[in-house]
PDB file of N, CA and C in Angstrom:
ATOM      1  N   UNK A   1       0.847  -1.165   0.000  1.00  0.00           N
ATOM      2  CA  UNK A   1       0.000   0.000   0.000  1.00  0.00           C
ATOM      3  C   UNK A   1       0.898   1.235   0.000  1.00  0.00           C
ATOM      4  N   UNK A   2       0.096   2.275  -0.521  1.00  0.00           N
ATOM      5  CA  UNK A   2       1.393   3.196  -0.971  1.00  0.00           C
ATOM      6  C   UNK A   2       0.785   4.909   0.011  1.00  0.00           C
ATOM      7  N   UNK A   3       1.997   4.992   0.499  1.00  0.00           N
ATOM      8  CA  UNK A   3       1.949   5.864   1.410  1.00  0.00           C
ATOM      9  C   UNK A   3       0.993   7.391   1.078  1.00  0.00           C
ATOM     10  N   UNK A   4       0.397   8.052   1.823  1.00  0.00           N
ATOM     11  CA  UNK A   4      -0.628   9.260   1.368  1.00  0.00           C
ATOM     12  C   UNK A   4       0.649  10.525   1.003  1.00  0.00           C
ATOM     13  N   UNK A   5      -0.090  10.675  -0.212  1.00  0.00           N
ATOM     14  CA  UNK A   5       1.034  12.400  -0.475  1.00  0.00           C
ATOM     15  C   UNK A   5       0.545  13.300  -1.220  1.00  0.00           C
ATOM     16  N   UNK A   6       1.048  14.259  -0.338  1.00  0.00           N
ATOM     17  CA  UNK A   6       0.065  16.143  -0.704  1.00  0.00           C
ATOM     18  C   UNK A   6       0.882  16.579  -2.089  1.00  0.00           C
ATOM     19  N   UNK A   7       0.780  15.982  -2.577  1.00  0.00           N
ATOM     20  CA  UNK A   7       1.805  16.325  -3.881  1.00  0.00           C
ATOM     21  C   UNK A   7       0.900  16.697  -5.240  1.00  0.00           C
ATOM     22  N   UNK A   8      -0.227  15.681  -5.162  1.00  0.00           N
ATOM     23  CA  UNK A   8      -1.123  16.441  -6.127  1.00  0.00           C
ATOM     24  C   UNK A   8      -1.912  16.919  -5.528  1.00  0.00           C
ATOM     25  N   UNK A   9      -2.345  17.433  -4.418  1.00  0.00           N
ATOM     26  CA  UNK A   9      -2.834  18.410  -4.171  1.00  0.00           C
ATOM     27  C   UNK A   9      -3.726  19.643  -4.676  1.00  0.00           C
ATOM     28  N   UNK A  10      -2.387  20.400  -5.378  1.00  0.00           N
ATOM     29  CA  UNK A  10      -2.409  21.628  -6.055  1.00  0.00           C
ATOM     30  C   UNK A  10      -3.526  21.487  -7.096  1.00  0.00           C
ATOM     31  N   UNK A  11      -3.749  19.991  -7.783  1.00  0.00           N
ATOM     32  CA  UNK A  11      -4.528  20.349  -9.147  1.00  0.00           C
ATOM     33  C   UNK A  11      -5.969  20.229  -8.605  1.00  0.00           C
ATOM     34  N   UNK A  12      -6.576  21.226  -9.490  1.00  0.00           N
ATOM     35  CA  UNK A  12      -8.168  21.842  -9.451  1.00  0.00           C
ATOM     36  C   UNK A  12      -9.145  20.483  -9.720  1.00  0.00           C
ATOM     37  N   UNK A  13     -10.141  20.300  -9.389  1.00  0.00           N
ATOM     38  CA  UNK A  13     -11.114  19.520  -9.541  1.00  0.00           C
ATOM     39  C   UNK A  13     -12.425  20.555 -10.580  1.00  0.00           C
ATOM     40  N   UNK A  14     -12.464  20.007 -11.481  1.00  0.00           N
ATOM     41  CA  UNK A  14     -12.754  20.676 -12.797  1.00  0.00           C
ATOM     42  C   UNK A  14     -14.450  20.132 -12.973  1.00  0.00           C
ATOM     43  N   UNK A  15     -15.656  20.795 -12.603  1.00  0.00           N
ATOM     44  CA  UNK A  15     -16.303  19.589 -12.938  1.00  0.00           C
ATOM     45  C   UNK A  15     -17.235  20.331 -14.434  1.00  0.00           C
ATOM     46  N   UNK A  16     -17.348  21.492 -14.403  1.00  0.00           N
ATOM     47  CA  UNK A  16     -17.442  22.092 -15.684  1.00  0.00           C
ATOM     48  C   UNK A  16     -16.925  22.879 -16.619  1.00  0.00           C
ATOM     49  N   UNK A  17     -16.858  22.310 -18.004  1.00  0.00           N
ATOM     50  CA  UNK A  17     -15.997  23.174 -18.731  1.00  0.00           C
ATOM     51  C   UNK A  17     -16.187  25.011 -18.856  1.00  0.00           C
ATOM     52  N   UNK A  18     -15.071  25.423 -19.204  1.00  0.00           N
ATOM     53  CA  UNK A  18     -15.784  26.926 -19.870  1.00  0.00           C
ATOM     54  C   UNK A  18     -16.847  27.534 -20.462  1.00  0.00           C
ATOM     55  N   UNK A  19     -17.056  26.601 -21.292  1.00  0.00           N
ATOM     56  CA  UNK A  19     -18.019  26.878 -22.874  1.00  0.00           C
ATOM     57  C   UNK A  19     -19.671  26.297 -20.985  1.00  0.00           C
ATOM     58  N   UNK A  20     -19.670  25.630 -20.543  1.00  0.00           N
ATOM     59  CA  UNK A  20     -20.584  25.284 -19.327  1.00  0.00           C
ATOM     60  C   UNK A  20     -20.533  26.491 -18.603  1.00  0.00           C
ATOM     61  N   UNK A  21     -19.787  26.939 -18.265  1.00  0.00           N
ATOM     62  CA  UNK A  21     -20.035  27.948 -17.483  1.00  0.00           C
ATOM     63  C   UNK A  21     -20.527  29.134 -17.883  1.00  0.00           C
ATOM     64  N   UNK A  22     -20.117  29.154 -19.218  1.00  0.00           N
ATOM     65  CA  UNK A  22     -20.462  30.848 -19.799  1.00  0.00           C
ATOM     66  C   UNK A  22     -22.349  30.483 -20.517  1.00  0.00           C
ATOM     67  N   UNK A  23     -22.138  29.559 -20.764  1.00  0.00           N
ATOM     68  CA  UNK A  23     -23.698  28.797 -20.820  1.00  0.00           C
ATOM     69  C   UNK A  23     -24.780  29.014 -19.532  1.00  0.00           C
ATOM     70  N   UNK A  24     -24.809  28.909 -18.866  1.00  0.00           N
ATOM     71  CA  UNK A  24     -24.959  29.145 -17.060  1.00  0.00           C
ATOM     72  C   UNK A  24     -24.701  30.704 -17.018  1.00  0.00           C
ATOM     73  N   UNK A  25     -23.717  31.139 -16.981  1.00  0.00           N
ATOM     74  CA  UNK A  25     -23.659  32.423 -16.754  1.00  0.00           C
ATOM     75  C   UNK A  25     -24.797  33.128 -17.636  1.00  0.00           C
ATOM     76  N   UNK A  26     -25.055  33.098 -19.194  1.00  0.00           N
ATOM     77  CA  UNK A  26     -25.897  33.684 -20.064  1.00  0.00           C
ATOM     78  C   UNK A  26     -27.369  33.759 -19.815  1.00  0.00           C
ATOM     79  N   UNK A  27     -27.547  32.093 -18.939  1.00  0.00           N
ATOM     80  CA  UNK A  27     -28.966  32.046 -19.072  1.00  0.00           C
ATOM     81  C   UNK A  27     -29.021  32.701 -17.719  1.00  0.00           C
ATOM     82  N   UNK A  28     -28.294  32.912 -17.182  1.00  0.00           N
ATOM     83  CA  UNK A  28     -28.699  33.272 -15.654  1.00  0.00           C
ATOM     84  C   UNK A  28     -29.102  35.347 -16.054  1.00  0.00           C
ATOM     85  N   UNK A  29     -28.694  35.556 -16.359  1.00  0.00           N
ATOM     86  CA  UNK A  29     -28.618  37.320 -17.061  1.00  0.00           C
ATOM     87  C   UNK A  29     -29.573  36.948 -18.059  1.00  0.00           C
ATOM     88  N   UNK A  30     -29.979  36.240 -18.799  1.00  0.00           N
ATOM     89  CA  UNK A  30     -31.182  36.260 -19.347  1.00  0.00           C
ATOM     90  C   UNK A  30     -32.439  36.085 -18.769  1.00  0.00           C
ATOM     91  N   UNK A  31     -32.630  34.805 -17.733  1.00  0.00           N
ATOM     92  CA  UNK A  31     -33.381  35.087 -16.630  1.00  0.00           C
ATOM     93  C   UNK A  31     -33.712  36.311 -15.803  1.00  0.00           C
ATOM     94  N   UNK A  32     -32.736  36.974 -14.960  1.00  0.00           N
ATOM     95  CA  UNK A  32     -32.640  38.257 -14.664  1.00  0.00           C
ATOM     96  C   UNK A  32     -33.059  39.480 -15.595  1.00  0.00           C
ATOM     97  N   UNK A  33     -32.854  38.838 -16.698  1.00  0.00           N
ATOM     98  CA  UNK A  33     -33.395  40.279 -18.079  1.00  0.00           C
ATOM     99  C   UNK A  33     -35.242  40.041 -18.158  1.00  0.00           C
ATOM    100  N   UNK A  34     -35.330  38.952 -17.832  1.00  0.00           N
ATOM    101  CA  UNK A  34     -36.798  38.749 -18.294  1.00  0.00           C
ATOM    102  C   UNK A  34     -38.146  38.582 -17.260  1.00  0.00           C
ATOM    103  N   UNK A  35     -37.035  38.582 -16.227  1.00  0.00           N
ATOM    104  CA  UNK A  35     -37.813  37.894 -15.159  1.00  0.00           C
ATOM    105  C   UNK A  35     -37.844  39.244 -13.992  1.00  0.00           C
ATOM    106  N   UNK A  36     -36.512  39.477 -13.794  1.00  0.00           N
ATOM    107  CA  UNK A  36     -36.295  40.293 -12.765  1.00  0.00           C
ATOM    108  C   UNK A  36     -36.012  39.843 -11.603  1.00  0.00           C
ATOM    109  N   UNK A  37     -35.724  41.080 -10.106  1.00  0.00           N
ATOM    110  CA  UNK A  37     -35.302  40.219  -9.392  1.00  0.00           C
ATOM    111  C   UNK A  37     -36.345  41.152  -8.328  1.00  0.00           C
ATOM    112  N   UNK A  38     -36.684  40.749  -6.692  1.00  0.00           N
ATOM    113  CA  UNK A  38     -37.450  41.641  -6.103  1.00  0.00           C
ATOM    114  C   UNK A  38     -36.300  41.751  -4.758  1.00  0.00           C
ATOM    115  N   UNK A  39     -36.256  43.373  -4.520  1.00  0.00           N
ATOM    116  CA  UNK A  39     -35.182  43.491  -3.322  1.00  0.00           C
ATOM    117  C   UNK A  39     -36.374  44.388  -2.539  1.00  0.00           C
ATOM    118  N   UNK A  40     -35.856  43.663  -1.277  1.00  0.00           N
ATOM    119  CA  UNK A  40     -36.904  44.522   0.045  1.00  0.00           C
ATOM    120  C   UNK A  40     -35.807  45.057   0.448  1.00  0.00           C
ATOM    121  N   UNK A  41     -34.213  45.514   0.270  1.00  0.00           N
ATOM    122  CA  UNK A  41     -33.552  46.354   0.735  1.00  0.00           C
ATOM    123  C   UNK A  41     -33.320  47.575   0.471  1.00  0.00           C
ATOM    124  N   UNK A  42     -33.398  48.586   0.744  1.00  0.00           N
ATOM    125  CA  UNK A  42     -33.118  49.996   0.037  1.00  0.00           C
ATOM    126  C   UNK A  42     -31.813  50.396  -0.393  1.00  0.00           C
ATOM    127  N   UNK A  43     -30.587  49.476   0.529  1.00  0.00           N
ATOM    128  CA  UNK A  43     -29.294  49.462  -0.188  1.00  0.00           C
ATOM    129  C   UNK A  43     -29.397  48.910  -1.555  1.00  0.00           C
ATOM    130  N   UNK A  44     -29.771  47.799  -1.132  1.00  0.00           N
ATOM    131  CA  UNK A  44     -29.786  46.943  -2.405  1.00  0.00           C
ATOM    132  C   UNK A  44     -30.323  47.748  -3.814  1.00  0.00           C
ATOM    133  N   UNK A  45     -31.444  48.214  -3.804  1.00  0.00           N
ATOM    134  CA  UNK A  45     -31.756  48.982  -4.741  1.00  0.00           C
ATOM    135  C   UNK A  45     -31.352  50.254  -4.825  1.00  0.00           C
ATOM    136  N   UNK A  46     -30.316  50.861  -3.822  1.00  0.00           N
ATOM    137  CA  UNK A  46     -29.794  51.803  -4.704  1.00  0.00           C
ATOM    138  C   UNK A  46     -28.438  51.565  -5.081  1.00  0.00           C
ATOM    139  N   UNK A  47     -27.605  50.290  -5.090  1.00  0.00           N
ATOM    140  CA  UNK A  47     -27.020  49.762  -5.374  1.00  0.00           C
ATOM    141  C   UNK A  47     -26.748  48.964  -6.785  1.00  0.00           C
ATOM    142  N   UNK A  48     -28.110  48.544  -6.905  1.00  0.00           N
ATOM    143  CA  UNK A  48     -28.774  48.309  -8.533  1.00  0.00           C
ATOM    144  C   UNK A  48     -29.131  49.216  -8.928  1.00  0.00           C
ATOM    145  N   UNK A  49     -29.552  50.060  -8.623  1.00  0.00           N
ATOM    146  CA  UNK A  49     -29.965  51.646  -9.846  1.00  0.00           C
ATOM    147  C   UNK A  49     -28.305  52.714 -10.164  1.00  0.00           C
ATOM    148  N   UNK A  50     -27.232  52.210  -9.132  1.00  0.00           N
ATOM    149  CA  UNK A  50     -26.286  53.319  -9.664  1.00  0.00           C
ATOM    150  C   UNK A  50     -25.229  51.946 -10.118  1.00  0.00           C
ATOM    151  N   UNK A  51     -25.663  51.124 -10.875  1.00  0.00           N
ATOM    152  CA  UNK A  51     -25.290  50.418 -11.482  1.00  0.00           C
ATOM    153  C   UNK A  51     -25.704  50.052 -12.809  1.00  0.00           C
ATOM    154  N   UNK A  52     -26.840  51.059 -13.187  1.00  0.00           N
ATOM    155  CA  UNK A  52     -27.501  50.952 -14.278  1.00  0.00           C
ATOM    156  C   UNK A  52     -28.487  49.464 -14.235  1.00  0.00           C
ATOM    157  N   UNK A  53     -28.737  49.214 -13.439  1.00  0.00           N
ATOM    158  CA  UNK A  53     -29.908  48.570 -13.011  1.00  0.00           C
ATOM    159  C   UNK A  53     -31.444  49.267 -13.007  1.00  0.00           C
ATOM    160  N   UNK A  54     -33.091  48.651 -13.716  1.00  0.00           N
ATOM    161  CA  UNK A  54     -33.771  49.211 -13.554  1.00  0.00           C
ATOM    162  C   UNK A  54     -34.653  49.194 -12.767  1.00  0.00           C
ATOM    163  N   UNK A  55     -35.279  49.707 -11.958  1.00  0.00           N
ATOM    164  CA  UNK A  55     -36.105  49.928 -11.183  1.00  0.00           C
ATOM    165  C   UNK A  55     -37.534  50.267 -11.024  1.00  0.00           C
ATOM    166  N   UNK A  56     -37.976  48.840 -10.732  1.00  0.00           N
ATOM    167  CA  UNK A  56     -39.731  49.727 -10.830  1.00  0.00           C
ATOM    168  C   UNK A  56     -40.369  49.516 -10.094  1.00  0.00           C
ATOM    169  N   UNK A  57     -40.311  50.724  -9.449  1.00  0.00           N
ATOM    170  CA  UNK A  57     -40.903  51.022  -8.157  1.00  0.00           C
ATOM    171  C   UNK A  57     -42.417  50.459  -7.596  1.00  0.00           C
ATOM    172  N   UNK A  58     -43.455  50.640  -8.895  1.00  0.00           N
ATOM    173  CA  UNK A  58     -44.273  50.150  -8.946  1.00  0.00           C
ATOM    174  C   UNK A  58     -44.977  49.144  -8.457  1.00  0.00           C
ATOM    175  N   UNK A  59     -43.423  47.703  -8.675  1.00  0.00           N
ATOM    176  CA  UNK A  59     -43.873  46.603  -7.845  1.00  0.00           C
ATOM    177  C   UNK A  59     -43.194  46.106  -6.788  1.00  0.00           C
ATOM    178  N   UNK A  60     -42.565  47.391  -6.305  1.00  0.00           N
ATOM    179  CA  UNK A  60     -41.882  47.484  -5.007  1.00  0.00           C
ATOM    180  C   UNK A  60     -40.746  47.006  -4.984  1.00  0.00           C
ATOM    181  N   UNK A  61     -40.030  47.989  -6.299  1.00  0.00           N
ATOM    182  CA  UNK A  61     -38.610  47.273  -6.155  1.00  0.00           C
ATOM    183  C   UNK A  61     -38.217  46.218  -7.367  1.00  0.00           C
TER     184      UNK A  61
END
């Protein structure tokens, strides 16, 4: 039996590629584009509005 060693360590555990992530990332900002999001914080929304985030007040945020 062969002794334990921190030697590979260092390498990353990979479980999705790039082209996966930016896939995920897109639909997630497309969701958010279509859907929206609702904040009961007042930071929060002025945090998203001086971020060019839109705001409608209307449905509270």
């Amino acid at each position: 039996m062969s002794k334990f060693s921190f030697a590979n360590l260092s390498t990353r555990l990979r479980l999705l590629s790039n082209d996966k992530i930016s896939e995920i990332y897109a639909g997630a900002l497309e969701l958010l584009n279509e859907k929206g999001a609702k904040y009961h914080n007042s930071e929060a929304l002025r945090i998203v509005s001086n971020n060019g985030g839109e705001i409608n007040k209307k449905d509270g945020g």
